[in-house]
PDB file of N, CA and C in Angstrom:
ATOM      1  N   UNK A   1      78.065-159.756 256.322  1.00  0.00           N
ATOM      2  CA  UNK A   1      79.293-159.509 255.615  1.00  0.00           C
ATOM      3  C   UNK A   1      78.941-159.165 254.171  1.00  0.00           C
ATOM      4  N   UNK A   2      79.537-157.837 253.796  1.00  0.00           N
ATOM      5  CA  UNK A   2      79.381-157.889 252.024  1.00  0.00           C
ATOM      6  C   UNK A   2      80.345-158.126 251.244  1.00  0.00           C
ATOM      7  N   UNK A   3      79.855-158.828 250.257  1.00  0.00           N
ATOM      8  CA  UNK A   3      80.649-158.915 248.882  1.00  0.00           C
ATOM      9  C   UNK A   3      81.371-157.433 248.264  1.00  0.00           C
ATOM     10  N   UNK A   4      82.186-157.164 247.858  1.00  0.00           N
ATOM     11  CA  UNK A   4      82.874-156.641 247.448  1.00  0.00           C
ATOM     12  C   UNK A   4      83.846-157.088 246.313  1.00  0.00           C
ATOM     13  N   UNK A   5      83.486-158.125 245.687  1.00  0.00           N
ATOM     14  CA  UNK A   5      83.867-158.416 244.322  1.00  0.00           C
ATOM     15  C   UNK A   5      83.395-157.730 243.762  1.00  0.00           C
ATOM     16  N   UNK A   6      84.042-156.993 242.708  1.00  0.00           N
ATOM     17  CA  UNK A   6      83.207-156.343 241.399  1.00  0.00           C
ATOM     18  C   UNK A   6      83.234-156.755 239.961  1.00  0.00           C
ATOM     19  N   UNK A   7      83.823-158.126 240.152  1.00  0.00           N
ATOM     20  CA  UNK A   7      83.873-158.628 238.765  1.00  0.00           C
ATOM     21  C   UNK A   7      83.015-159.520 238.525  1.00  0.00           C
ATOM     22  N   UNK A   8      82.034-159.433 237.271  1.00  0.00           N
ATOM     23  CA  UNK A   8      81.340-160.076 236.951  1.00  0.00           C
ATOM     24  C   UNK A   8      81.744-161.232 236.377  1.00  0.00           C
ATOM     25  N   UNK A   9      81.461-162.403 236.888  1.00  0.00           N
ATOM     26  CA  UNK A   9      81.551-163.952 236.160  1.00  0.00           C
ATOM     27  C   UNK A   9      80.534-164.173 235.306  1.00  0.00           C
ATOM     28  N   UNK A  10      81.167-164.981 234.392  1.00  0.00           N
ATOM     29  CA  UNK A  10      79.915-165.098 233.457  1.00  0.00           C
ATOM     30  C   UNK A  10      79.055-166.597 233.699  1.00  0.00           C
ATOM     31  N   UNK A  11      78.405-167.149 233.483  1.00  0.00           N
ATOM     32  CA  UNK A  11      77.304-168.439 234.064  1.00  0.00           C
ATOM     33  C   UNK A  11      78.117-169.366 233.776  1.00  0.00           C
ATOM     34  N   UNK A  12      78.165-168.992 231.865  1.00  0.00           N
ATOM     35  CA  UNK A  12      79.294-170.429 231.422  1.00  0.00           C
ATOM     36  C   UNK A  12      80.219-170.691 232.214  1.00  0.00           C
ATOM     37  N   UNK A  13      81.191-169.511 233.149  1.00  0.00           N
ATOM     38  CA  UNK A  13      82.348-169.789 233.715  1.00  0.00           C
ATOM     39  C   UNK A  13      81.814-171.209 235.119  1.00  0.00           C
ATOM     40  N   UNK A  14      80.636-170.088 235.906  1.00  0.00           N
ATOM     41  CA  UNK A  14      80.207-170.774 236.691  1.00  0.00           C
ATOM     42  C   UNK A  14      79.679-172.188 236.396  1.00  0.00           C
ATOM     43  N   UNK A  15      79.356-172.268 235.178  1.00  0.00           N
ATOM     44  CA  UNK A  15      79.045-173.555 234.785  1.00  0.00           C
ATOM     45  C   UNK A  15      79.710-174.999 235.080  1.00  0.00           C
ATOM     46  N   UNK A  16      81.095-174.569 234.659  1.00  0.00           N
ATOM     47  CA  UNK A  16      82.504-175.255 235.096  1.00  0.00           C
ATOM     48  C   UNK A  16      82.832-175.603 236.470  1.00  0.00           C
ATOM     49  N   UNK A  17      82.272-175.310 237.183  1.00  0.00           N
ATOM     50  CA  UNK A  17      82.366-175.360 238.738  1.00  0.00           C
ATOM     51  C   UNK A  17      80.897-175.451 239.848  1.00  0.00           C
ATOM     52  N   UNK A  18      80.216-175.701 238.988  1.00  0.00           N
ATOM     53  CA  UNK A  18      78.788-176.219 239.329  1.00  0.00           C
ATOM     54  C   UNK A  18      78.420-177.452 239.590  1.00  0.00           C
ATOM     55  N   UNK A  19      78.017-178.327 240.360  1.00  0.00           N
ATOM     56  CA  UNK A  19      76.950-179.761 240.382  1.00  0.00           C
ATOM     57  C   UNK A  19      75.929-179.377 239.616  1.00  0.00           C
ATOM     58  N   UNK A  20      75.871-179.905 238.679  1.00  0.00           N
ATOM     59  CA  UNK A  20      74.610-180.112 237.107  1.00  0.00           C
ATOM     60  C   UNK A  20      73.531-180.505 238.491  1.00  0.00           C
ATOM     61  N   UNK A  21      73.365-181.425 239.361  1.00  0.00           N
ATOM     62  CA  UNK A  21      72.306-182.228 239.576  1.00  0.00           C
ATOM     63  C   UNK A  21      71.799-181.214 241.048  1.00  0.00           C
ATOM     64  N   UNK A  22      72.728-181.048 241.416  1.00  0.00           N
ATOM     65  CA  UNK A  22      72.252-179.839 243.262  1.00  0.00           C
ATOM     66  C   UNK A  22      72.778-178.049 243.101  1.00  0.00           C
ATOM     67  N   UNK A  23      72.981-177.726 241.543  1.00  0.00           N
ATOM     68  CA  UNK A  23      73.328-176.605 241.472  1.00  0.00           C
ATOM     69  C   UNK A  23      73.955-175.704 242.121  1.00  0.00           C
ATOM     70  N   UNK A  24      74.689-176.189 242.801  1.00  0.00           N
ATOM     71  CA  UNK A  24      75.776-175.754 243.732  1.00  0.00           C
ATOM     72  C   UNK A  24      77.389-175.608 243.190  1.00  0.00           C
ATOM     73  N   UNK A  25      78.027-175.291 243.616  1.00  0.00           N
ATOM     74  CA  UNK A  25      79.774-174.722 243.764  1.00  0.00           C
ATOM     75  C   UNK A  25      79.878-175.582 244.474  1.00  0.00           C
ATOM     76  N   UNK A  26      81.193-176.598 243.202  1.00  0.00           N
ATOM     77  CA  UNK A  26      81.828-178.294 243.959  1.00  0.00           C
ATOM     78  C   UNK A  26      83.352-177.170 244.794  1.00  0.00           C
ATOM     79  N   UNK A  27      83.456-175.744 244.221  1.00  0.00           N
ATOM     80  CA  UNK A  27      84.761-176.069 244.801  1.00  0.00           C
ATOM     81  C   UNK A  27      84.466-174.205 245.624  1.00  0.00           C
ATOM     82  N   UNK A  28      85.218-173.275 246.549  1.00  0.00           N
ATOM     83  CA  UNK A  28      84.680-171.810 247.405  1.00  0.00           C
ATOM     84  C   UNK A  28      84.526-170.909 245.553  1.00  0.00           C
ATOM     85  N   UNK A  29      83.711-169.873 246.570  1.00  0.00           N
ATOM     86  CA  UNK A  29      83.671-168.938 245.685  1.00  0.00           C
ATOM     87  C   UNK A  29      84.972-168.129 245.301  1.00  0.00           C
ATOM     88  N   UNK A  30      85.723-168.250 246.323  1.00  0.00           N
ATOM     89  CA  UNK A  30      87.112-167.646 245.678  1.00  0.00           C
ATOM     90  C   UNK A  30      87.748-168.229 245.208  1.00  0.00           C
ATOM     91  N   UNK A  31      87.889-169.517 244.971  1.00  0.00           N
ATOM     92  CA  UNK A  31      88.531-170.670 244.128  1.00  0.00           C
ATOM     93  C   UNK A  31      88.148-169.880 242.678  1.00  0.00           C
ATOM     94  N   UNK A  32      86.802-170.078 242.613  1.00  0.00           N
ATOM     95  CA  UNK A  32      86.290-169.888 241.545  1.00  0.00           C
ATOM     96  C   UNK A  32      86.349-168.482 240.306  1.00  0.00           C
ATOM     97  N   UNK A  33      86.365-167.544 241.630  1.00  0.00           N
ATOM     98  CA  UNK A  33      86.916-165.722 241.287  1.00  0.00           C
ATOM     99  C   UNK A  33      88.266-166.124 240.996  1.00  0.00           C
ATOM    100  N   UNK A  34      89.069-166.736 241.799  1.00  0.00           N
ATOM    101  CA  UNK A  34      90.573-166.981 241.293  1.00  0.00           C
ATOM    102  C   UNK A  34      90.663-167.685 239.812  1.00  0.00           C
ATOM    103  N   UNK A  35      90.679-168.459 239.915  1.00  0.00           N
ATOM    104  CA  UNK A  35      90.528-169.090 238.496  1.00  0.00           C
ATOM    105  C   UNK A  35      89.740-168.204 236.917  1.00  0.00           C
ATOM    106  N   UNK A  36      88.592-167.736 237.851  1.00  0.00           N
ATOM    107  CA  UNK A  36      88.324-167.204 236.420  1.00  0.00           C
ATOM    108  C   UNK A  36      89.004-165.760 235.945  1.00  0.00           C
ATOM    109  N   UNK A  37      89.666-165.406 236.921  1.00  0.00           N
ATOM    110  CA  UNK A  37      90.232-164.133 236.692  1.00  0.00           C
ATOM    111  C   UNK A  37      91.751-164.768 235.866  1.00  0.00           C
ATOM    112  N   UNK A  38      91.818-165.568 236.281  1.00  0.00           N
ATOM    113  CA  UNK A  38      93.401-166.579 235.324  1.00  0.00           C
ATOM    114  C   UNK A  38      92.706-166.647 234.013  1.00  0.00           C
ATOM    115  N   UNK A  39      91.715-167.372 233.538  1.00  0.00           N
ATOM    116  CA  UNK A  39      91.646-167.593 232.499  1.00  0.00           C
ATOM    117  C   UNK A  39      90.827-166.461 231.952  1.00  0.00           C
ATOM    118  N   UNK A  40      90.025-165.473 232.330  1.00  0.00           N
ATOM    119  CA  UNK A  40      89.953-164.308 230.886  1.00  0.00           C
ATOM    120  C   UNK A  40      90.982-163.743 231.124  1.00  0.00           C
ATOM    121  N   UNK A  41      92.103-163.704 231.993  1.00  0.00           N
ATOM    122  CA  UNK A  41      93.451-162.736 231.298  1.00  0.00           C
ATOM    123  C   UNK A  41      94.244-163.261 230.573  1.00  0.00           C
ATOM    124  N   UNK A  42      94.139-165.087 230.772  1.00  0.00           N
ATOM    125  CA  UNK A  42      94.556-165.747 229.950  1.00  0.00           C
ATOM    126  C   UNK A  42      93.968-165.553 227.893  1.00  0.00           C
ATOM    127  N   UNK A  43      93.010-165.615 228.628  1.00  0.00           N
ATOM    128  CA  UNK A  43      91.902-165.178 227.211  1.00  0.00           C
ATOM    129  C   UNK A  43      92.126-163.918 226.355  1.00  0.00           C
ATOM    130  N   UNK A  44      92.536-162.937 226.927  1.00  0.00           N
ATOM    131  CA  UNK A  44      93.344-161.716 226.815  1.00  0.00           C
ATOM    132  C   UNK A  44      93.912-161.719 226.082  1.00  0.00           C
ATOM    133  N   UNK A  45      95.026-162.429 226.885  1.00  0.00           N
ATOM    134  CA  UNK A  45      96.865-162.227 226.793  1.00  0.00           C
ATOM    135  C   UNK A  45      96.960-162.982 224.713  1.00  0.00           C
ATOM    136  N   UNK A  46      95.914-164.133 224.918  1.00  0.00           N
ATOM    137  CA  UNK A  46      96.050-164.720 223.707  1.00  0.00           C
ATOM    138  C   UNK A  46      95.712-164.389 222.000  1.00  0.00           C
ATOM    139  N   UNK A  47      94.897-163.113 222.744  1.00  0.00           N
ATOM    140  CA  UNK A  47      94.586-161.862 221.116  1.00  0.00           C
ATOM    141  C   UNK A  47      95.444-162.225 220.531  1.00  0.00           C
ATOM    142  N   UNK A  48      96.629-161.129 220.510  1.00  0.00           N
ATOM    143  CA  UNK A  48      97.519-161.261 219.450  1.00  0.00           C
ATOM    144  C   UNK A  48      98.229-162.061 218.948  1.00  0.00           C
ATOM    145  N   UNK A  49      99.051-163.428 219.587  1.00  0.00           N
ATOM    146  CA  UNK A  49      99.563-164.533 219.086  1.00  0.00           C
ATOM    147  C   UNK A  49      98.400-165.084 218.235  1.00  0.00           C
ATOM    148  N   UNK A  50      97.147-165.180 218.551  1.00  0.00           N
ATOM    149  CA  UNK A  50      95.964-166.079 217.604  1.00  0.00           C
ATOM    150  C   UNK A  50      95.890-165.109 216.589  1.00  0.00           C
ATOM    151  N   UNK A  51      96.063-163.440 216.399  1.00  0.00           N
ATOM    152  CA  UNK A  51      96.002-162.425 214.897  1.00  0.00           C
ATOM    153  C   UNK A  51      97.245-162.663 214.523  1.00  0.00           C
ATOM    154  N   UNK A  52      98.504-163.284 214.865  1.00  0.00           N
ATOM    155  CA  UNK A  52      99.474-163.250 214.267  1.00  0.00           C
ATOM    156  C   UNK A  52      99.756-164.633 213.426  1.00  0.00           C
ATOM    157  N   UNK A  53      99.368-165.556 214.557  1.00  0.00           N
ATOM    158  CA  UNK A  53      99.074-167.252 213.495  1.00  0.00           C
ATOM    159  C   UNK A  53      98.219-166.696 212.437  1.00  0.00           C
ATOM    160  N   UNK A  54      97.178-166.023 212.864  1.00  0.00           N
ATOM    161  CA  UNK A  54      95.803-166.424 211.620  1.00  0.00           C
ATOM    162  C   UNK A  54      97.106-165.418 210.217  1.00  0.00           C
ATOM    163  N   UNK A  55      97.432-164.533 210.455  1.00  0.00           N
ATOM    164  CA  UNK A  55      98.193-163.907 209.648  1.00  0.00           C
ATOM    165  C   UNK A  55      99.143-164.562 208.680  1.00  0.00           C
ATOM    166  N   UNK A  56     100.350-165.019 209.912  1.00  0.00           N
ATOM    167  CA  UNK A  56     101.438-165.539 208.903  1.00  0.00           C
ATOM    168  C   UNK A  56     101.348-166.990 208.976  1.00  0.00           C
ATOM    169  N   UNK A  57     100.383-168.152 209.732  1.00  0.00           N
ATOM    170  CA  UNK A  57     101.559-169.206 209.591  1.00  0.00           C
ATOM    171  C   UNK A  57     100.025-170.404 209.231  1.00  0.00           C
ATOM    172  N   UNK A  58      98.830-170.232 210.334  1.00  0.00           N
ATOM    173  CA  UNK A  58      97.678-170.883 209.741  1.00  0.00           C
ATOM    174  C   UNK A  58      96.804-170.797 208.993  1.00  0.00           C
ATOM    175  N   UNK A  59      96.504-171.354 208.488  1.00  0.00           N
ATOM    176  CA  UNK A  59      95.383-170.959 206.952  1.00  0.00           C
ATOM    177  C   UNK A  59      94.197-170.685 207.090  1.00  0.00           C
ATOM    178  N   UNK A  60      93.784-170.842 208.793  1.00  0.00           N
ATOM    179  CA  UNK A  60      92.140-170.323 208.733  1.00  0.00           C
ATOM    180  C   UNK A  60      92.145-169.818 210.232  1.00  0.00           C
ATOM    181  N   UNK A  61      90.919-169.332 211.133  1.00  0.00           N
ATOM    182  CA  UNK A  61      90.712-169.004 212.051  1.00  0.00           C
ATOM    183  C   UNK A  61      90.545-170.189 213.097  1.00  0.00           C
ATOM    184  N   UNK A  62      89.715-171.054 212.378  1.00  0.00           N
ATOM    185  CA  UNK A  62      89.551-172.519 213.522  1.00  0.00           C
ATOM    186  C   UNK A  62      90.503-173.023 213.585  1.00  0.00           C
ATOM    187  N   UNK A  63      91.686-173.571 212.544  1.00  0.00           N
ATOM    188  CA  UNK A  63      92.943-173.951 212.916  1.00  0.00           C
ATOM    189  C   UNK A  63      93.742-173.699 214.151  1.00  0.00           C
ATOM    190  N   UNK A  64      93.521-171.841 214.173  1.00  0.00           N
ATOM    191  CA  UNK A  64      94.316-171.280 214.936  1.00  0.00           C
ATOM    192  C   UNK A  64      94.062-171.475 216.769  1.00  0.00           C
ATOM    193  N   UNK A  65      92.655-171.856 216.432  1.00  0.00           N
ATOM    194  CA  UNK A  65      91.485-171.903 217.480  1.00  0.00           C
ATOM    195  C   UNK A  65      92.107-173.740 218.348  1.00  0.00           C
ATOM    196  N   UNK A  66      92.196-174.110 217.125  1.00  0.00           N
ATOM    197  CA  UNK A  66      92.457-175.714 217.517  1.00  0.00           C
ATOM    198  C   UNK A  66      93.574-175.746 217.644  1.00  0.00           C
ATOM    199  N   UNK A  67      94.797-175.100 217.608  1.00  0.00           N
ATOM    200  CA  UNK A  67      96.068-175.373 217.806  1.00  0.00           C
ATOM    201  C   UNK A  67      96.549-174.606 219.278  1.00  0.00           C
ATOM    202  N   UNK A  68      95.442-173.948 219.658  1.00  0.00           N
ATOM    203  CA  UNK A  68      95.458-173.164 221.199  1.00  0.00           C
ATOM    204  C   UNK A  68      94.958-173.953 222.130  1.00  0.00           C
ATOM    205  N   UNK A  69      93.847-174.780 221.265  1.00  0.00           N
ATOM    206  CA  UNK A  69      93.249-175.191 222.752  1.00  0.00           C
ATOM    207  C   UNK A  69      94.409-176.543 222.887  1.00  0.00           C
ATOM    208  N   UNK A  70      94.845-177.054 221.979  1.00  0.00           N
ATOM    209  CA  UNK A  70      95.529-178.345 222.145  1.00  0.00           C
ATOM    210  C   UNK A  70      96.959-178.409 223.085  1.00  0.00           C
ATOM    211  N   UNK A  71      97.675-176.641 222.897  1.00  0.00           N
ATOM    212  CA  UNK A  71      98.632-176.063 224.041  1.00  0.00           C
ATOM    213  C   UNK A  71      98.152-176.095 225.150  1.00  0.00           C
ATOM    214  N   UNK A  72      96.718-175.396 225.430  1.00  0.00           N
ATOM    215  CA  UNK A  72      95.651-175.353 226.636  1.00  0.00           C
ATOM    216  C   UNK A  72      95.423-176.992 227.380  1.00  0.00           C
ATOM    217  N   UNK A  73      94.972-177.631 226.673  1.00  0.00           N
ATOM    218  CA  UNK A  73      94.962-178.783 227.125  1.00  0.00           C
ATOM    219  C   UNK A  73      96.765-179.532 227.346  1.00  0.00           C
ATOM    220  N   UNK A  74      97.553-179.648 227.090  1.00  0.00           N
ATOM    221  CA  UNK A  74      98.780-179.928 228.045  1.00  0.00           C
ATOM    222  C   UNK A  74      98.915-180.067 229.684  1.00  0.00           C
ATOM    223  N   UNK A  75      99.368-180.723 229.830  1.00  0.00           N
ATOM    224  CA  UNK A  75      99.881-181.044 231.101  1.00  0.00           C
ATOM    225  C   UNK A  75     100.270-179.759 231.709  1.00  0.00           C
ATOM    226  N   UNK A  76     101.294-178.964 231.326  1.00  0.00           N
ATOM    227  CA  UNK A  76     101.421-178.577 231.526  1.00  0.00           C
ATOM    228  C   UNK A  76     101.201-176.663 231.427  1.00  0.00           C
ATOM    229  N   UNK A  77     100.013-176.374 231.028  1.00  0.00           N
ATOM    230  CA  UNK A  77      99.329-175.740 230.682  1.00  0.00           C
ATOM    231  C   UNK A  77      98.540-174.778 231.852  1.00  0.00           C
ATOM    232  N   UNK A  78      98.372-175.354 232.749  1.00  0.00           N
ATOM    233  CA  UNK A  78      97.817-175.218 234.528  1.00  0.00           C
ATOM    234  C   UNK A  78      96.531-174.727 234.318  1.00  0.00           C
ATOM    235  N   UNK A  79      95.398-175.315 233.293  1.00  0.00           N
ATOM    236  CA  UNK A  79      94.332-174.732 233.467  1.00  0.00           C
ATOM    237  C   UNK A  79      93.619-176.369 233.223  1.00  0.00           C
ATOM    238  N   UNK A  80      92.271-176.846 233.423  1.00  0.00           N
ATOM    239  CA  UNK A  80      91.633-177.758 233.265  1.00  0.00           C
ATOM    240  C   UNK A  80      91.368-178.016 232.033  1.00  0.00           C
ATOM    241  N   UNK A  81      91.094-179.368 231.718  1.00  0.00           N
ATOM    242  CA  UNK A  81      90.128-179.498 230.153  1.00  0.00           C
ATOM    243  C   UNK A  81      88.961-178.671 230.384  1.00  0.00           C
ATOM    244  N   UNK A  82      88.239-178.056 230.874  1.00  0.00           N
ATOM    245  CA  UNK A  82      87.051-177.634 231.062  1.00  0.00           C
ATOM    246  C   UNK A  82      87.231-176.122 230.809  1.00  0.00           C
ATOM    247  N   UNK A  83      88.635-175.598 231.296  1.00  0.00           N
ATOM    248  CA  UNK A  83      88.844-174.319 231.589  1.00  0.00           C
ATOM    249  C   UNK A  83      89.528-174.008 230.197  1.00  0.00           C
ATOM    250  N   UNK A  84      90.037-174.626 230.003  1.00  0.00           N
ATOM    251  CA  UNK A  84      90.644-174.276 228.174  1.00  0.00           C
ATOM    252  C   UNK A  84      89.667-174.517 227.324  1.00  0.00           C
ATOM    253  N   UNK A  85      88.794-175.321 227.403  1.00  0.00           N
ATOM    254  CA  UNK A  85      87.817-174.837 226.609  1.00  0.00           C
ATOM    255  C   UNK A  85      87.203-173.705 226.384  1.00  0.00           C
ATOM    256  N   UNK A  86      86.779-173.482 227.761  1.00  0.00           N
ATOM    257  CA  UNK A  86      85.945-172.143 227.936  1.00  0.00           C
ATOM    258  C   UNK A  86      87.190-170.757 227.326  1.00  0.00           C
ATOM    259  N   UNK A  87      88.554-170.906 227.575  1.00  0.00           N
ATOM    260  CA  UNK A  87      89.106-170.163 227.427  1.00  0.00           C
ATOM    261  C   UNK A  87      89.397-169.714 225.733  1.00  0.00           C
ATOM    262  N   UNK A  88      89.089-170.953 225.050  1.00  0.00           N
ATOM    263  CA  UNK A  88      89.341-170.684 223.674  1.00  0.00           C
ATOM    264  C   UNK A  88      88.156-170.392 222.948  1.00  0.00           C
ATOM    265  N   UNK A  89      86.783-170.520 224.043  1.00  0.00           N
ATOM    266  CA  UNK A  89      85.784-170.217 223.178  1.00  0.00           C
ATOM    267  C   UNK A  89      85.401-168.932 223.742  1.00  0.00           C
ATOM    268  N   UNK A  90      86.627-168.110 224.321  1.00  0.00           N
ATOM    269  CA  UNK A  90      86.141-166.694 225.014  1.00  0.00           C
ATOM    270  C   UNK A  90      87.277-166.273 224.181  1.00  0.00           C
ATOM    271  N   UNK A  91      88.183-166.599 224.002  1.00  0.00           N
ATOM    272  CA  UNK A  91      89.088-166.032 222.800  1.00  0.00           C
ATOM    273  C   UNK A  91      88.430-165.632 222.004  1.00  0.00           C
ATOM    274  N   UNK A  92      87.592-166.628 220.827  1.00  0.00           N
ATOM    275  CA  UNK A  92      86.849-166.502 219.802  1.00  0.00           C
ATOM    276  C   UNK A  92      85.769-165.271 219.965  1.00  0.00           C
ATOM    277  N   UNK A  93      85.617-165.265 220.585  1.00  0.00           N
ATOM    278  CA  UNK A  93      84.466-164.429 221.080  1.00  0.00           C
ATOM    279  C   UNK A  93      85.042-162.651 221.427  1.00  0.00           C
ATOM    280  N   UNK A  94      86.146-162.987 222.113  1.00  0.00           N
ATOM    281  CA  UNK A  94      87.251-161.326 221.920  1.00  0.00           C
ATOM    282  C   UNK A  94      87.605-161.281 220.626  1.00  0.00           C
ATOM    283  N   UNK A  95      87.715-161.694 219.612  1.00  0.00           N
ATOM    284  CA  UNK A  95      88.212-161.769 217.960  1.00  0.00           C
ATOM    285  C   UNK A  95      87.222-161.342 217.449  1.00  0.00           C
ATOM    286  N   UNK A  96      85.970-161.844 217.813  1.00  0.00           N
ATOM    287  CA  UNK A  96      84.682-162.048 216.906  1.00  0.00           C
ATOM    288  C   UNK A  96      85.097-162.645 215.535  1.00  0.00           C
ATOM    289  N   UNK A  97      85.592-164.051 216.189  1.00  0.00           N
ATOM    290  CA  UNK A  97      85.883-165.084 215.237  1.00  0.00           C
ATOM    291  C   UNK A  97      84.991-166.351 215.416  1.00  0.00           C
ATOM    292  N   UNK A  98      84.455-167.064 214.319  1.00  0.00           N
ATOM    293  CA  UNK A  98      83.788-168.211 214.473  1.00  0.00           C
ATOM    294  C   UNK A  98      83.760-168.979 215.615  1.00  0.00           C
ATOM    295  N   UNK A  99      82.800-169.536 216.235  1.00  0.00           N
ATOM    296  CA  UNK A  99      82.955-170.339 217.591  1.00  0.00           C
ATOM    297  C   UNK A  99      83.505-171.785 216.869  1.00  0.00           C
ATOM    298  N   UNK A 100      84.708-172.055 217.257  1.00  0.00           N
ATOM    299  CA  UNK A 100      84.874-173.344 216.710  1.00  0.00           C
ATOM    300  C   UNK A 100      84.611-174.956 217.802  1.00  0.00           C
ATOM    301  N   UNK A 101      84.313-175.789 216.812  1.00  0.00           N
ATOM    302  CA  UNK A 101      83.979-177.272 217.385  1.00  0.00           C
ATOM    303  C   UNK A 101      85.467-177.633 217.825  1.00  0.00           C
ATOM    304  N   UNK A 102      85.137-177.906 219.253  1.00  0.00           N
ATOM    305  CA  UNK A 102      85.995-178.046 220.068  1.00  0.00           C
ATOM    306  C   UNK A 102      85.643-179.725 220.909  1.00  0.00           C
ATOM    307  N   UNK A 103      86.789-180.629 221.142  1.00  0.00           N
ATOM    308  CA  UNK A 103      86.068-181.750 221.600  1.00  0.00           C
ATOM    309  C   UNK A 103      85.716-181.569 223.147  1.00  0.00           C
TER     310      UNK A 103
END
């Protein structure tokens, strides 16, 4: 059977969904294509609201950085602590804005 995904995941993503100790995928590979295709469009979608805070309303770039992931992390948010991380430090990274310290 062939693969026919053509989207490249990136390691970090896979990272998130890895056993550290048997290097394996805790959860299918399409779990995993699903999800990460949610969060870089999520990562996306969040350009311009983060150029429009940094603009009119927060005073720096990490602010803006820390006041996303803290929406991200919500209950109700539908992505993991693990996955909003990654998602705000792939934001930063579409900006080519500082990687900010994230807990």
């Amino acid at each position: 059977m062939s693969d026919d995904y053509q989207i490249d995941i990136p390691a970090s993503f896979f990272a998130l969904y890895t056993d550290a100790r048997q290097q394996r995928l805790r959860e299918p590979i399409g779990t995993v294509r699903a999800r990460y295709e949610v969060c870089e469009d999520l990562a996306t979608h969040l350009i311009e609201q983060a150029r429009i805070l940094a603009h009119v309303e927060v005073p720096s770039e990490d602010e803006v950085l820390q006041r996303i992931h803290a929406g991200l992390r919500s209950p109700d948010a539908g992505v993991s602590t693990a996955e909003a991380r990654w998602i705000v430090l792939r934001l930063a990274e579409l900006l080519g804005w500082q990687t900010p310290m994230l807990e």
